[in-house]
C-alpha atoms as a PDB file:
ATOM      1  CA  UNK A   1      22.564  16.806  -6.681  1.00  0.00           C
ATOM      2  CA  UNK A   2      20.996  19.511  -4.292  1.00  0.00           C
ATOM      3  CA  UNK A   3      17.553  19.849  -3.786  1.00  0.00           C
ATOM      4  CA  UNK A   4      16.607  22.569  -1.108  1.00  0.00           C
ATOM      5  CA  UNK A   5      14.758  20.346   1.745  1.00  0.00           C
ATOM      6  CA  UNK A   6      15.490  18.326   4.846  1.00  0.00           C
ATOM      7  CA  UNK A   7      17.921  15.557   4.306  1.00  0.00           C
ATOM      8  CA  UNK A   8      15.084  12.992   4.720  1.00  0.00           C
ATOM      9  CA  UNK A   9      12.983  14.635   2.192  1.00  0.00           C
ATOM     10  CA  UNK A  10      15.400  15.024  -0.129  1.00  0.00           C
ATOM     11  CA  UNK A  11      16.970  11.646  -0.139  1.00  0.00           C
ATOM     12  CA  UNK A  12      12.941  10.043  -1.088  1.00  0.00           C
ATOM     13  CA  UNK A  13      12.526  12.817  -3.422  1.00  0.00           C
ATOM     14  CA  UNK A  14      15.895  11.554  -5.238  1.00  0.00           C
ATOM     15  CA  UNK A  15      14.343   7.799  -3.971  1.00  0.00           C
ATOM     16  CA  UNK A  16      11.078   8.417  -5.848  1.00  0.00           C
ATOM     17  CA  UNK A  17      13.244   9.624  -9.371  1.00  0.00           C
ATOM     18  CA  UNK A  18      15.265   7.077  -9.309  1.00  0.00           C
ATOM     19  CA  UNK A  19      12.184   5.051  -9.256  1.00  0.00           C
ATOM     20  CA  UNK A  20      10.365   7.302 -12.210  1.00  0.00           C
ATOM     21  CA  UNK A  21      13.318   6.583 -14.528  1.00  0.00           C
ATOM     22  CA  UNK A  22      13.438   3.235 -13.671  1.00  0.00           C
ATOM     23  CA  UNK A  23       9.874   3.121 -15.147  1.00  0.00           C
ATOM     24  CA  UNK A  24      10.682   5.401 -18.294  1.00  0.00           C
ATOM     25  CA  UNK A  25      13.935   3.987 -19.085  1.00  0.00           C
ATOM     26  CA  UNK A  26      12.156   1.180 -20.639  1.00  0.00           C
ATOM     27  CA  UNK A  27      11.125   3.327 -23.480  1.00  0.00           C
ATOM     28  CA  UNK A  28      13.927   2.896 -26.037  1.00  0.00           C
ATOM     29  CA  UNK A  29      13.842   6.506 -27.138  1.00  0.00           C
ATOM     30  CA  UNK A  30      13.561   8.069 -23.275  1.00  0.00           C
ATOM     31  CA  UNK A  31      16.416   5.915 -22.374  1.00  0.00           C
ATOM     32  CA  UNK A  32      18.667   7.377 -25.400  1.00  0.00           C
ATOM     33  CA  UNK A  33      17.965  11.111 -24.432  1.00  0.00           C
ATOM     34  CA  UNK A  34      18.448  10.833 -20.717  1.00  0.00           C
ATOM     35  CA  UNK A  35      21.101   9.569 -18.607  1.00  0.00           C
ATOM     36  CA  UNK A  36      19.946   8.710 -14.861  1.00  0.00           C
ATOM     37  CA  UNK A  37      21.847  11.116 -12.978  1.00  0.00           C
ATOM     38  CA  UNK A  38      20.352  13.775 -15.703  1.00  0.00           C
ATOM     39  CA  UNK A  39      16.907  12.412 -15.175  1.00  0.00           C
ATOM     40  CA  UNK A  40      17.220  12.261 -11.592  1.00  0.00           C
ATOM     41  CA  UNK A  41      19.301  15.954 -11.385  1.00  0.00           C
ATOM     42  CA  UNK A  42      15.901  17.436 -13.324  1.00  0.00           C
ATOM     43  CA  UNK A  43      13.506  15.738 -11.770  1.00  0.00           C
ATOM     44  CA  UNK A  44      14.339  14.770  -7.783  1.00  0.00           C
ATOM     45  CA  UNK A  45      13.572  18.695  -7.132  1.00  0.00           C
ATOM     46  CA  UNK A  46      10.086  18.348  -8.400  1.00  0.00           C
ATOM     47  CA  UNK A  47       9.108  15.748  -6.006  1.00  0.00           C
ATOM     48  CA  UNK A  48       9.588  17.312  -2.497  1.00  0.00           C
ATOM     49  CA  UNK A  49       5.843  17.894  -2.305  1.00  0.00           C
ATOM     50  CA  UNK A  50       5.329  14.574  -2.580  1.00  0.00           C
ATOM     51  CA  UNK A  51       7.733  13.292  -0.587  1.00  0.00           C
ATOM     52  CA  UNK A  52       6.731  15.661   2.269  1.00  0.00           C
ATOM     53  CA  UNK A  53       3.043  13.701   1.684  1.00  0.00           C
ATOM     54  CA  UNK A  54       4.391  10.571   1.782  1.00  0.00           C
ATOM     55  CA  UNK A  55       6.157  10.762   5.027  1.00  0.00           C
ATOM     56  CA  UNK A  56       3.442  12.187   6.396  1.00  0.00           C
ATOM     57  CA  UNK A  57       1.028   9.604   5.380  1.00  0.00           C
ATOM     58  CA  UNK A  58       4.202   7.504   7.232  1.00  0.00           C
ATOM     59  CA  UNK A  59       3.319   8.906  10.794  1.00  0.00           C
ATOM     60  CA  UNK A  60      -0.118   7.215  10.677  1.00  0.00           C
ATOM     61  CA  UNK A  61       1.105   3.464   9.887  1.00  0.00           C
ATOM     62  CA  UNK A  62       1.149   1.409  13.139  1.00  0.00           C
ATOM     63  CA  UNK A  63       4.073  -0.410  10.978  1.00  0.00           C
ATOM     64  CA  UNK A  64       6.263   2.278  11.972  1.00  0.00           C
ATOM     65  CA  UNK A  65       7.968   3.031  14.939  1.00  0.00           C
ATOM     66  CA  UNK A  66       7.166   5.574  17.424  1.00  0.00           C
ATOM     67  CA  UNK A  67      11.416   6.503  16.843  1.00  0.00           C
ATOM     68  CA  UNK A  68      11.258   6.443  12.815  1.00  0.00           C
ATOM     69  CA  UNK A  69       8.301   8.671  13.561  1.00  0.00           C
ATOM     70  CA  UNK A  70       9.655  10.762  15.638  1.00  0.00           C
ATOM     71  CA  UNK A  71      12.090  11.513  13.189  1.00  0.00           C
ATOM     72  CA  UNK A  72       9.971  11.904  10.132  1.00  0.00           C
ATOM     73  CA  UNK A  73       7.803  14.149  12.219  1.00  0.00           C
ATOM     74  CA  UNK A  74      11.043  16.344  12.907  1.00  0.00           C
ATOM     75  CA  UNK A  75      12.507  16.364   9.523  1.00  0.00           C
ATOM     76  CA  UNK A  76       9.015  17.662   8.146  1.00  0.00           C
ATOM     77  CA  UNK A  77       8.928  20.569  10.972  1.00  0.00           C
ATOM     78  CA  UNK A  78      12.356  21.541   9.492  1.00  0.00           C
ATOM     79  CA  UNK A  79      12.090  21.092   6.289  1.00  0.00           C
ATOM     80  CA  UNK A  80       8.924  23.797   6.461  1.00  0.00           C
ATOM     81  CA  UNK A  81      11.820  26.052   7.639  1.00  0.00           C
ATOM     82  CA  UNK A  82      14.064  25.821   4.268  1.00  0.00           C
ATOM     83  CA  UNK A  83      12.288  27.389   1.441  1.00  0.00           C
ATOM     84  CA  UNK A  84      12.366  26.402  -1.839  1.00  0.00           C
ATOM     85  CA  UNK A  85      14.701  28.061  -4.465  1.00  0.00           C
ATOM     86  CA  UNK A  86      15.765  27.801  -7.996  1.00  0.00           C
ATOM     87  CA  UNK A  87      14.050  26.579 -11.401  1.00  0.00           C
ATOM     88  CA  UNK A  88      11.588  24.250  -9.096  1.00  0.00           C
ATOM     89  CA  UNK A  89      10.278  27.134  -6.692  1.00  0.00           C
ATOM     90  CA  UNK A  90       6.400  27.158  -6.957  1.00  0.00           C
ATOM     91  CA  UNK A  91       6.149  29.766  -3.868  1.00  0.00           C
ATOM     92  CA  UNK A  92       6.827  32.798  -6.660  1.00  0.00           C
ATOM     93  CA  UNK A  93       4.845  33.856  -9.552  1.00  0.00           C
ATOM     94  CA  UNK A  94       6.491  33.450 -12.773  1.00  0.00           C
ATOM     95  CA  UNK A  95       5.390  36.086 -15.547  1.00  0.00           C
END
């Protein structure tokens, strides 16, 4: 699935749907309608923004390494670079 970000972002965005129908799947009648790749397809896109926050909140932790850092600090510089396109762009106005 393609979601418009940084690698790093987008691999936690698809972490943190994975995670979302994990929860939901238990739900008899959510589980019948969607299959995971659908679920996380649809959803995965939706969660950049959040993603994005939660690597950032990553830079502060003294539980991570001035390297893994590093890296999350570059990923989020480049990722502002890529903007956001199809269904899940919020940077347009819809009508």
């Amino acid at each position: 699935m393609e979601i418009n970000a940084h690698r790093m972002v987008a691999n936690l965005a698809v972490e943190m749907a994975q995670t979302v129908y994990e929860g939901l799947a238990k739900d008899n009648t959510f589980y019948k309608t969607w299959t995971r790749t659908a679920f996380v397809k649809e959803c995965a896109p939706t969660l950049r923004a959040e993603a994005k926050q939660l690597l950032a909140g990553m830079l502060t932790r003294n539980d991570v390494s001035q390297y893994e850092k590093d890296k999350i600090f570059e990923a989020l510089v480049l990722d502002e670079s890529i903007p956001q396109k199809g269904a899940w762009d919020t940077t347009q106005k819809r009508i």
